[in-house]
Protein backbone atom coordinates (compact mmCIF):
# COMPACT_ATOMS: atom_id res chain seq x y z
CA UNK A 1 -58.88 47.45 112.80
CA UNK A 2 -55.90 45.89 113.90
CA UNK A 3 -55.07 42.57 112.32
CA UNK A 4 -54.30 39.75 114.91
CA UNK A 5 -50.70 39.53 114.17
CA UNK A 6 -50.12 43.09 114.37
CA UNK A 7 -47.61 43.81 116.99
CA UNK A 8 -49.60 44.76 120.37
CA UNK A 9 -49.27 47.93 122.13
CA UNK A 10 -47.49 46.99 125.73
CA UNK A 11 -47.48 50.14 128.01
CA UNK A 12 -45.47 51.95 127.47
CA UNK A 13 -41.98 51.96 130.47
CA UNK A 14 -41.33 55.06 132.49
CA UNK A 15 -38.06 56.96 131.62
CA UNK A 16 -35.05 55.13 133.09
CA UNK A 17 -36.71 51.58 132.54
CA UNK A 18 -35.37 49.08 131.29
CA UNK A 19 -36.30 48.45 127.25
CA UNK A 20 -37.15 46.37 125.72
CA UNK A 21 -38.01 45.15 121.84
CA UNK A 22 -41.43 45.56 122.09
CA UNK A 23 -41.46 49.00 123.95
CA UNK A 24 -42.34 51.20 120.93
CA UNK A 25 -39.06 53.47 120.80
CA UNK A 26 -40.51 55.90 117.65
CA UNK A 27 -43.65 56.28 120.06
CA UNK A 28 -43.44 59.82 121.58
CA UNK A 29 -43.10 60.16 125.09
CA UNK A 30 -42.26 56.43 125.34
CA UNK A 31 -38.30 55.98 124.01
CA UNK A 32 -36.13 54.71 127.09
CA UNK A 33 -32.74 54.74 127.40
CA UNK A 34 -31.62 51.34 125.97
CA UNK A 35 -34.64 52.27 123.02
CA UNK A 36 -32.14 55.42 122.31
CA UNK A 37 -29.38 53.39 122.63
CA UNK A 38 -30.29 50.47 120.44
CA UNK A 39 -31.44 53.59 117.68
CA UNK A 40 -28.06 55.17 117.88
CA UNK A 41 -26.76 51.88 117.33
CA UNK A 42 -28.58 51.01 114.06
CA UNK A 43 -28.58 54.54 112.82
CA UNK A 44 -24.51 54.52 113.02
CA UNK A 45 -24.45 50.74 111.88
CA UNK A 46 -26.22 52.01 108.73
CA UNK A 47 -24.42 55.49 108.47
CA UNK A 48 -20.73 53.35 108.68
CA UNK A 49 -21.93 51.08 106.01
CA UNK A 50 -23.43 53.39 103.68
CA UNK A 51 -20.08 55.14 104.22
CA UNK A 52 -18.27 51.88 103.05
CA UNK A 53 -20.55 51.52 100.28
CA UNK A 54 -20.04 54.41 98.78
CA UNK A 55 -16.05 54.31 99.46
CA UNK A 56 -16.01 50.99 97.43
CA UNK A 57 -17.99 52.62 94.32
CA UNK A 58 -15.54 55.72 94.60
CA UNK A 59 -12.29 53.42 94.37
CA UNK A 60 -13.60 51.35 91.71
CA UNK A 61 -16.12 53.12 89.63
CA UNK A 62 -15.00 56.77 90.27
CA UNK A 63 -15.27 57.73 85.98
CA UNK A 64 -18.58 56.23 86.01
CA UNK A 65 -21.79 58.78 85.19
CA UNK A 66 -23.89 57.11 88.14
CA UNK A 67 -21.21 58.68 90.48
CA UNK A 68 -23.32 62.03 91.07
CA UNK A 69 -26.33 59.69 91.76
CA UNK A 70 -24.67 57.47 93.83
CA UNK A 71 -23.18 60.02 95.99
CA UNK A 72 -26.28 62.28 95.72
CA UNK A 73 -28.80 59.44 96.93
CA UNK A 74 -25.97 58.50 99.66
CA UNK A 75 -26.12 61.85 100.95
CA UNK A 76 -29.75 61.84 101.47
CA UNK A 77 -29.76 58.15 103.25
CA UNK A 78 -27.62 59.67 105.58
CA UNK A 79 -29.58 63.03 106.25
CA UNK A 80 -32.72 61.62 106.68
CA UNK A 81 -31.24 58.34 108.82
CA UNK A 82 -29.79 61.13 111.09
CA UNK A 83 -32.70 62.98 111.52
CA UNK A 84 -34.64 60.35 112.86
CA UNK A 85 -32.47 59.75 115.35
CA UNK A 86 -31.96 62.79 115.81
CA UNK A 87 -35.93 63.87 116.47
CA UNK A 88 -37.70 60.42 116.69
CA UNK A 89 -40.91 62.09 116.45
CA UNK A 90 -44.08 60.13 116.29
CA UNK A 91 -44.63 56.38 115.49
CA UNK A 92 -46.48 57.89 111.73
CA UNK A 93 -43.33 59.85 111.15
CA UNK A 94 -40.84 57.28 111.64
CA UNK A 95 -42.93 54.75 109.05
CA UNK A 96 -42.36 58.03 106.68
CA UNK A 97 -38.92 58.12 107.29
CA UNK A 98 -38.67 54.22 106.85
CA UNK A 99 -40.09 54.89 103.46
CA UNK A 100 -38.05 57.41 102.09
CA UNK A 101 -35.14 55.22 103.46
CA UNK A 102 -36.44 52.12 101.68
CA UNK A 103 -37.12 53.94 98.22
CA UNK A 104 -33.78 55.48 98.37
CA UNK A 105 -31.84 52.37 99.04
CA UNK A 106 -33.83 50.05 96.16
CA UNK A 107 -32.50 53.20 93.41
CA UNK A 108 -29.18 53.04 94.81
CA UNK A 109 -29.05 49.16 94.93
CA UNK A 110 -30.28 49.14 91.33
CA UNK A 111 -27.44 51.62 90.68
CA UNK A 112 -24.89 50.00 92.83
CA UNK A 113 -25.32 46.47 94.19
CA UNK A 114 -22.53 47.52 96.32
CA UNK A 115 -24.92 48.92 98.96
CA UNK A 116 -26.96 45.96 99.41
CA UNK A 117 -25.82 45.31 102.67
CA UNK A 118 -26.95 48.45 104.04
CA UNK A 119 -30.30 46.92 104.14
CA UNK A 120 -29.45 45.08 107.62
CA UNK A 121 -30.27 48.41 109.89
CA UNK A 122 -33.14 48.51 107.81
CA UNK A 123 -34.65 45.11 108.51
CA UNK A 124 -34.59 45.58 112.17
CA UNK A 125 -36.04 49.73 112.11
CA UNK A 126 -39.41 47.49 110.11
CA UNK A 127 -39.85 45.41 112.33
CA UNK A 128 -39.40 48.01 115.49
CA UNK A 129 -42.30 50.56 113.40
CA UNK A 130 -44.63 48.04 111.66
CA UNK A 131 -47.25 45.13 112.08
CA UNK A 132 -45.77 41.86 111.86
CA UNK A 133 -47.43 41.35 108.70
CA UNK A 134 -46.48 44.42 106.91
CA UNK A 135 -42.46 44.14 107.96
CA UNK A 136 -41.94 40.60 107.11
CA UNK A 137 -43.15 41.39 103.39
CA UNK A 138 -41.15 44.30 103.69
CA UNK A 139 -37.99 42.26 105.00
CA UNK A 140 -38.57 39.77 102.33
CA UNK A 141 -38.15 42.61 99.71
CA UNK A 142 -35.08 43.74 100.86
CA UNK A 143 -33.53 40.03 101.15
CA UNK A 144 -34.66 39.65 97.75
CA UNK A 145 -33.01 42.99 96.63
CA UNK A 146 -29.82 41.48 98.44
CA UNK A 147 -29.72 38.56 96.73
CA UNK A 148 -29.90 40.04 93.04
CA UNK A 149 -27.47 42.43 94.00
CA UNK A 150 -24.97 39.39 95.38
CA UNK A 151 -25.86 37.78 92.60
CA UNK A 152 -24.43 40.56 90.35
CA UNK A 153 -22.10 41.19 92.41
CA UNK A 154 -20.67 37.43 91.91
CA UNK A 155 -17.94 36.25 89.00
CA UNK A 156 -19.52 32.98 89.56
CA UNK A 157 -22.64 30.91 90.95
CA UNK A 158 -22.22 30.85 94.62
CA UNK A 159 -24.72 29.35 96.95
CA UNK A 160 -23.91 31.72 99.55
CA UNK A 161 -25.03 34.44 97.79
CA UNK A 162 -28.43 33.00 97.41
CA UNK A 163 -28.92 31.63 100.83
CA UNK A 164 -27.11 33.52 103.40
CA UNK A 165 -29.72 36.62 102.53
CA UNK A 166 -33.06 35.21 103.45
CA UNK A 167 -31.61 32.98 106.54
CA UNK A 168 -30.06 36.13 108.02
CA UNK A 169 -33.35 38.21 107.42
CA UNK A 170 -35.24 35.06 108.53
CA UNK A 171 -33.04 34.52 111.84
CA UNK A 172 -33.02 38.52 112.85
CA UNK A 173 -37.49 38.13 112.11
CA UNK A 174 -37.73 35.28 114.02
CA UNK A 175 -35.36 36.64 117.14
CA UNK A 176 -37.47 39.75 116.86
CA UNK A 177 -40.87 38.64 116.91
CA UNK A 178 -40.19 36.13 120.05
CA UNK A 179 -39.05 38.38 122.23
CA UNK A 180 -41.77 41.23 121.21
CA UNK A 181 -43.99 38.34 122.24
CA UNK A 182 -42.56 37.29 125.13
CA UNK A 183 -41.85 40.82 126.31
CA UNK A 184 -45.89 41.12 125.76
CA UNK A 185 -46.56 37.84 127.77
CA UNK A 186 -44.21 39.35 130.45
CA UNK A 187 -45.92 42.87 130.22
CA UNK A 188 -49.14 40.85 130.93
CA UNK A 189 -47.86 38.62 133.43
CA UNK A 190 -46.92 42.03 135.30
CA UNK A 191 -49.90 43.74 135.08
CA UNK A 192 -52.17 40.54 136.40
CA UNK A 193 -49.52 40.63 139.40
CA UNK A 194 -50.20 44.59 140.38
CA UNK A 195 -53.94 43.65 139.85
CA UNK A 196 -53.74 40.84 142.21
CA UNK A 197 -51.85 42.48 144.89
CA UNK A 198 -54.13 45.83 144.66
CA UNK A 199 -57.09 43.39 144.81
CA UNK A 200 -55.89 41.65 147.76
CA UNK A 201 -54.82 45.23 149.36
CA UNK A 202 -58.24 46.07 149.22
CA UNK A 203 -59.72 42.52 150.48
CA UNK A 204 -56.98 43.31 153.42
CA UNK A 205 -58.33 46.85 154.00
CA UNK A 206 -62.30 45.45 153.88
CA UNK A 207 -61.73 42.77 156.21
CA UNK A 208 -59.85 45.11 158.81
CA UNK A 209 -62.28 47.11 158.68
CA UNK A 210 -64.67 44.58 159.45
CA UNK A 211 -62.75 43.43 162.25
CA UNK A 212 -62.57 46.87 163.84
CA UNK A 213 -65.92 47.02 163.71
CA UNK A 214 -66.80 43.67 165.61
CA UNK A 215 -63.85 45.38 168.51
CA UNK A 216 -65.29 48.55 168.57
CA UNK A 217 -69.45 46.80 169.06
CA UNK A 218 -67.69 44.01 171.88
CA UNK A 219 -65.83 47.20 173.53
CA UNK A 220 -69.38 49.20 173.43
CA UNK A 221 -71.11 46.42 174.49
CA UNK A 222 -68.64 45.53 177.34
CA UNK A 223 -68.40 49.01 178.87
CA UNK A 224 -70.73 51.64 178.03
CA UNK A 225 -73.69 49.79 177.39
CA UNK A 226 -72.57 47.60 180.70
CA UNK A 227 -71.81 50.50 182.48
CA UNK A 228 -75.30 52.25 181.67
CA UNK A 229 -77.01 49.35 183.09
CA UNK A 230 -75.35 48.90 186.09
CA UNK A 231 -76.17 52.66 186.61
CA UNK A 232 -79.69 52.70 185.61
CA UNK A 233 -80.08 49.85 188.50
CA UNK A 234 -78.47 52.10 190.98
CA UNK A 235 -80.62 55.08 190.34
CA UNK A 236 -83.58 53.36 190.88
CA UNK A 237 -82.42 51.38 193.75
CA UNK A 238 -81.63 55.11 194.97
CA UNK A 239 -84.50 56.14 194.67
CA UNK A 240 -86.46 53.64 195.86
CA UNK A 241 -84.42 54.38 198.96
CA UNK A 242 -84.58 57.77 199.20
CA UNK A 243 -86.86 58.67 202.02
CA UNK A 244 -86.52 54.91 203.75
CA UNK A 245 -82.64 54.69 204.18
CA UNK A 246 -81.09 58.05 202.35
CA UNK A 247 -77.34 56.95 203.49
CA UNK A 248 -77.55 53.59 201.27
CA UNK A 249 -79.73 55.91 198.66
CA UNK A 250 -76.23 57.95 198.77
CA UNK A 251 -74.27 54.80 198.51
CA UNK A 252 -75.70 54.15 195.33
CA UNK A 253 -75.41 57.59 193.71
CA UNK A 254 -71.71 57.79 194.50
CA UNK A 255 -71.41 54.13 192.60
CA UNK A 256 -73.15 55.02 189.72
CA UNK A 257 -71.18 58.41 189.89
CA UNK A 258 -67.62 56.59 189.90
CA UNK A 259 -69.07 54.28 186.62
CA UNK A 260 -70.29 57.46 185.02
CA UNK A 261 -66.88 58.31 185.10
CA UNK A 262 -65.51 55.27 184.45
CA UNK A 263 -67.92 55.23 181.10
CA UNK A 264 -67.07 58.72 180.10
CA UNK A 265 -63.37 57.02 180.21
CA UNK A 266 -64.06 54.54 178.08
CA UNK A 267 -65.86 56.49 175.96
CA UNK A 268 -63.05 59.11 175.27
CA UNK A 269 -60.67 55.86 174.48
CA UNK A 270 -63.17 54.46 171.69
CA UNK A 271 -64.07 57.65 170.16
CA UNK A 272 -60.24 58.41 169.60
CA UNK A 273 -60.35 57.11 165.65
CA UNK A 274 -64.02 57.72 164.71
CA UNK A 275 -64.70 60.46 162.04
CA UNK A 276 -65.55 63.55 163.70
CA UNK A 277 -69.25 64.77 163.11
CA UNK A 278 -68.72 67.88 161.38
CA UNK A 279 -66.67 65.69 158.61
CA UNK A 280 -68.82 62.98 158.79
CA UNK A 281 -71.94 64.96 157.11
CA UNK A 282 -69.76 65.69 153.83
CA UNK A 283 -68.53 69.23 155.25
CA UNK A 284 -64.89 70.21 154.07
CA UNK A 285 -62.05 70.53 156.02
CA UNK A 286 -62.44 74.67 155.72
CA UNK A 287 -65.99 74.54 156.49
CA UNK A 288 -65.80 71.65 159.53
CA UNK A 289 -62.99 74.31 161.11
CA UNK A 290 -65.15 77.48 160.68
CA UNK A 291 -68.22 75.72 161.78
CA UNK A 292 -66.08 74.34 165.18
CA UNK A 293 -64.60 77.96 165.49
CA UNK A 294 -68.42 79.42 165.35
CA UNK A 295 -69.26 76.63 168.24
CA UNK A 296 -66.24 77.65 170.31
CA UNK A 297 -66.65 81.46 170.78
CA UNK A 298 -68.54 81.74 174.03
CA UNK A 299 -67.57 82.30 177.57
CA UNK A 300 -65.43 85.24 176.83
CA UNK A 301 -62.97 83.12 174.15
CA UNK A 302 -63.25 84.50 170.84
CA UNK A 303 -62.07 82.01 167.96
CA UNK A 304 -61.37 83.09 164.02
CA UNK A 305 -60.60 81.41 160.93
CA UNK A 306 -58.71 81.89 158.19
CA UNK A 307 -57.99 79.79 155.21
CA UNK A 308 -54.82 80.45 152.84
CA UNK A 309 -54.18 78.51 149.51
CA UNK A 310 -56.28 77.22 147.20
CA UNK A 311 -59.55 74.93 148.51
CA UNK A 312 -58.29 71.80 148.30
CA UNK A 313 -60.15 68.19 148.27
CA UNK A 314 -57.98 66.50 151.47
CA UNK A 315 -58.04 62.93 152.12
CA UNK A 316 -60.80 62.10 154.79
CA UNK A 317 -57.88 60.97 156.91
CA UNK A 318 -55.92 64.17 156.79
CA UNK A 319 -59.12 66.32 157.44
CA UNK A 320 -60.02 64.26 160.18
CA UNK A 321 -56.71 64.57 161.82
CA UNK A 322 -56.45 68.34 161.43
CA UNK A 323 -60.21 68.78 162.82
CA UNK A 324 -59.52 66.54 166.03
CA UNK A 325 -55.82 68.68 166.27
CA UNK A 326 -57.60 72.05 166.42
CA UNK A 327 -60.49 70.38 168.68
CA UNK A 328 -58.08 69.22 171.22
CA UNK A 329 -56.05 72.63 170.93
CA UNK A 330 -58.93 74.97 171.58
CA UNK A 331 -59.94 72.44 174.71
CA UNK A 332 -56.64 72.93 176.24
CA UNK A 333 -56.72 76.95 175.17
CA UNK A 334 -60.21 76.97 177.03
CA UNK A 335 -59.70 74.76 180.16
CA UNK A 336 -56.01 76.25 180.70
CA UNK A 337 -54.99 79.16 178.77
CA UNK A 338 -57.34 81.76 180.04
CA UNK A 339 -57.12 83.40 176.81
CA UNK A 340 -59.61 85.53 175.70
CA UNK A 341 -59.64 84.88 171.40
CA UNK A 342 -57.96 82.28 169.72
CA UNK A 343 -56.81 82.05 165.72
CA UNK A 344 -57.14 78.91 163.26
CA UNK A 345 -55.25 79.04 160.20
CA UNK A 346 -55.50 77.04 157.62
CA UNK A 347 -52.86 76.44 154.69
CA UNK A 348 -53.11 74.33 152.11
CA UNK A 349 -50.29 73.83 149.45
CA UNK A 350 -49.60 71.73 146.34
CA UNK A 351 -47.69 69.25 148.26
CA UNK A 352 -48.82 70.35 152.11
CA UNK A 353 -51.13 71.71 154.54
CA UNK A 354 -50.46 72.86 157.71
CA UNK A 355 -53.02 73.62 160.29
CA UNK A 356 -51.86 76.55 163.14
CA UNK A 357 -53.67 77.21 166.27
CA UNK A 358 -52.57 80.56 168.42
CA UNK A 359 -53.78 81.89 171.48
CA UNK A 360 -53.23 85.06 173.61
CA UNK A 361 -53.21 83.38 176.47
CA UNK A 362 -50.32 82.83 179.80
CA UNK A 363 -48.30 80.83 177.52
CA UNK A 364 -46.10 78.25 179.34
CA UNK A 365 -41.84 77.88 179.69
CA UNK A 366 -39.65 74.87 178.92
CA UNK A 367 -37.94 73.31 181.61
CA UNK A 368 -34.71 76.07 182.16
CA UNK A 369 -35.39 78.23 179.44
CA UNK A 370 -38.22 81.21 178.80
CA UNK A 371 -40.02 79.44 175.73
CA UNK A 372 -40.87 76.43 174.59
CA UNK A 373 -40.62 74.40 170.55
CA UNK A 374 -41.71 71.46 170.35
CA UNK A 375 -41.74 69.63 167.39
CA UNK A 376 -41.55 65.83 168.68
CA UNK A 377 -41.81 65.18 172.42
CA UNK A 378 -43.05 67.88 175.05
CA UNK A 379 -45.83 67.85 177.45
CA UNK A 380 -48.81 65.84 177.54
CA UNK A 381 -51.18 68.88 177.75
CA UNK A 382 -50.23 72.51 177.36
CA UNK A 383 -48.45 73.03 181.27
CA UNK A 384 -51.44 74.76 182.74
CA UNK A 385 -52.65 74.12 186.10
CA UNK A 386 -55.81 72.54 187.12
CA UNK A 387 -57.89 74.29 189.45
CA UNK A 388 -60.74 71.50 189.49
CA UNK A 389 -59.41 69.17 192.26
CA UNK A 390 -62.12 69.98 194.73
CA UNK A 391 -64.62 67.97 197.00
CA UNK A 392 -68.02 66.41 195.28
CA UNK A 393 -71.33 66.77 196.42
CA UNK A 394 -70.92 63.50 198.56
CA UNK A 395 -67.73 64.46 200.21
CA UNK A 396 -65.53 62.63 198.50
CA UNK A 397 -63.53 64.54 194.98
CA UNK A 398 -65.78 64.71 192.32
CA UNK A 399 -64.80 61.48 190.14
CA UNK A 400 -65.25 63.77 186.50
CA UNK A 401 -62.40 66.38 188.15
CA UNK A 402 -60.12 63.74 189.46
CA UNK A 403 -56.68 63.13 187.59
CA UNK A 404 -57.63 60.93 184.64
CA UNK A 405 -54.93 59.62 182.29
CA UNK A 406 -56.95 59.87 179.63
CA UNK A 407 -57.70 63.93 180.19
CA UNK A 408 -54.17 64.68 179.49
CA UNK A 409 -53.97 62.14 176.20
CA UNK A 410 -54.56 65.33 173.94
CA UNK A 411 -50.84 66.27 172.57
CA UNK A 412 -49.47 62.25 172.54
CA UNK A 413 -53.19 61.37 170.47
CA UNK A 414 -52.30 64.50 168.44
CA UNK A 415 -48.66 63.24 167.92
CA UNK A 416 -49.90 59.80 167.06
CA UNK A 417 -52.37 60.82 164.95
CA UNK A 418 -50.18 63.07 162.69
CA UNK A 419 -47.00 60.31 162.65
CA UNK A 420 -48.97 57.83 161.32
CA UNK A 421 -50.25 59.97 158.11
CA UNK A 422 -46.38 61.36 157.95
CA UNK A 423 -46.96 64.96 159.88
CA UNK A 424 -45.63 66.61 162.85
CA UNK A 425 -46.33 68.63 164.81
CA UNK A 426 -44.46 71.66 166.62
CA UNK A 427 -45.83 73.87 169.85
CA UNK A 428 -44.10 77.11 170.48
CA UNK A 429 -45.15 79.21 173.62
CA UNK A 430 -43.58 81.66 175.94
CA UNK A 431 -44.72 83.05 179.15
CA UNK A 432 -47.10 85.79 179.05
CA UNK A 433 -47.41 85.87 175.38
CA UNK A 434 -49.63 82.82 174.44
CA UNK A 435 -48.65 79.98 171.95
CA UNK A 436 -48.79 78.43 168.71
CA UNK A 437 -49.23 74.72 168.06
CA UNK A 438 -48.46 74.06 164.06
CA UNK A 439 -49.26 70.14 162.92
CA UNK A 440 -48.40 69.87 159.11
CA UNK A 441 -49.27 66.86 156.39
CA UNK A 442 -47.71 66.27 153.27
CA UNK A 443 -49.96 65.49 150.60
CA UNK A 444 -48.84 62.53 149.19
CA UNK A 445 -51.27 60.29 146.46
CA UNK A 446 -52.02 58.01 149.34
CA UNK A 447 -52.12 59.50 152.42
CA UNK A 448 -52.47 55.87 154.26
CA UNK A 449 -51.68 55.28 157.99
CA UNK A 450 -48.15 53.87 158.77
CA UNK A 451 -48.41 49.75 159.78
């Protein structure tokens, strides 16, 4: 178990962040670029005064027998300082490293007070790879060390060399442990502020959908279920006039005919952003699309499937999208295209999926040109005409086949629908040789709708 003034384990900062003294450099995986900085700095701090160290000894005390020692033990300070900054490894192997460091340096301080001062780098790689606890006895060793060796060192008594030691190892603890602290308190303060914000995210998202609830009840309440009424009266006023008066009894039909219409209008506009049924039941995306191409081949239209990729998982918001694109496409093949079989293809990629819908039908031309692309704008509907403007039963046009706004909101809802997840969509056609609509999704980690 951890002791309480063990240093704590912030997370650890993506590659390219900025460090910081508590960001666990020797971890691996976790060393940033000011952690490899700040390493290269101490590791060439202690490599130039080793290097002076051992200069010194050579210049003064190049007859003595230590020098073999001295330049043997300096040798290996450097070689295994190197390779640690070389290949940091793991937090374990850096405390290993420290060791060896630490045992070599106390034999060649004994040897050589001259090399005391080499202990600086060292104070500041303890307290980067151990508990608080553990480095400051560890830094208190060393300043100790220093101070003999100073001491030796010394023709004379000189206060200096007993107190300037400990304060500097003192000061550089103190510095250290603050800001590991306070980089921890920050850390912490960070983390409560990405909870908070995620929390209120989803608060946002709850009550939204809450309020589009209430909307869509008032706009059910205000139209369908006000329009059924009013046409439930005029049926049975119809019919209670029937036989009596059968021109008013036709009065009323034609009414309740123009709000049946009306409804079904209203109806198309609210059922724009509800989940589709076929999703709605847990189906996937694959199945919902082989299940609608199954319910579509009838009436001399033949429509396959095909999936390509791997079966993916696709946000409910993606799926439904791409099941209301091909829905919309295989009304507009069947109502316009006189086709006789139609293809969906699914493919789904690591970072994409793409939904096509083909047909063999009389394909349509862009203005001044024999084809068609088009991946932003274009038609509302695919440029078929409609042969339904005729007279109703009651001599005036049939209100279901009369020009409705809202009959040729396929494409622009399609368009809409795949902007606000980040798709588009693209439509190429040429006469006499059917077309292809294409919409396409990237998979991103949240595939939210755009404000």
């Amino acid at each position: 178990m951890r002791h309480p003034d063990d240093h704590p384990q912030p997370p650890s900062a993506s590659p390219g962040s900025s460090g910081s003294p508590a960001s666990g450099a020797f971890a691996p995986g976790a060393q940033t670029r000011d952690d490899r900085l700040l390493s290269a700095l101490l590791t060439a701090a202690f490599v130039v005064l080793l290097a002076g160290a051992l200069l010194r000894y050579v210049l003064k005390h190049g007859d003595s027998d230590r020098l073999p020692w001295i330049v043997g033990l300096s040798v290996v300070l450097a070689v295994v300082q190197v390779a640690g900054q070389a290949r940091p490894g793991s937090r374990r192997a850096g405390r290993v490293r420290l060791a060896v460091v630490v045992a070599c340096w106390v034999v060649i301080v004994l040897l050589a007070p001259s090399f005391a001062w080499c202990a600086v780098p060292l104070i500041h790689t303890a307290l980067r790879l151990l508990p608080t606890r553990s480095a400051v006895a560890l830094v208190t060793t060393l300043a100790t060390l220093v101070v003999l060796a100073e001491l030796r060192l010394a023709d004379g008594f000189d206060p200096n060399h007993l107190l300037l030691p400990p304060v500097v190892a003192a000061l550089a603890t103190g510095v250290f442990v603050y800001l590991t602290r306070e980089a921890t308190r920050r850390q912490h303060l960070i983390d409560d502020l990405v909870r908070t914000r995620r929390e209120l995210a989803a608060t946002e998202r709850r009550e939204g959908t809450l309020a589009e609830r209430q909307r869509l009840s008032r706009e059910i309440h205000d139209s369908l279920a006000q329009g059924l009424s009013s046409q439930n009266m005029l049926l049975q006023a119809a019919d209670r006039q029937w036989d009596t008066d059968p021109e008013a009894a036709r009065t009323h039909l034609r009414t309740a005919a123009s709000i049946a219409a009306h409804g079904l209008t209203e109806a198309r506009r609210l059922v724009h952003d509800l989940a589709p049924a076929d999703l709605a039941e847990g189906a996937g995306l694959a199945q919902a699309l082989a299940t609608l191409a199954a319910r579509e081949s009838r009436d001399g239209l033949t429509v396959r499937f095909h999936a390509e990729g791997p079966d993916t998982h696709l946000p409910d918001q993606a799926a439904s999208a791409l099941l209301r694109t091909a829905q919309g496409a295989l009304a507009n093949i069947r109502e316009h295209s006189g086709a006789r079989t139609a293809a969906l293809t699914l493919t789904c990629l690591d970072d994409t999926v793409a939904l096509d819908v083909a047909d063999d039908g009389r394909g349509f031309p862009a203005p001044g040109t024999g084809g068609a692309r088009d991946p932003l704008g274009g038609p509302d509907s695919l440029s078929y005409p409609d042969p339904l403007n005729r007279p109703g039963p009651f001599g005036d046009p049939d209100p279901l086949s009369r020009p409705d706004p809202l009959r040729g909101h396929g494409l622009p809802a399609i368009r809409a629908r795949l902007r606000q997840l980040g798709g588009t969509l693209a439509i190429e056609s040429t006469p006499g040789e059917g077309a292809v609509l294409t919409a396409t999704i990237p998979l991103t980690p949240a595939t939210e709708p755009a404000p």
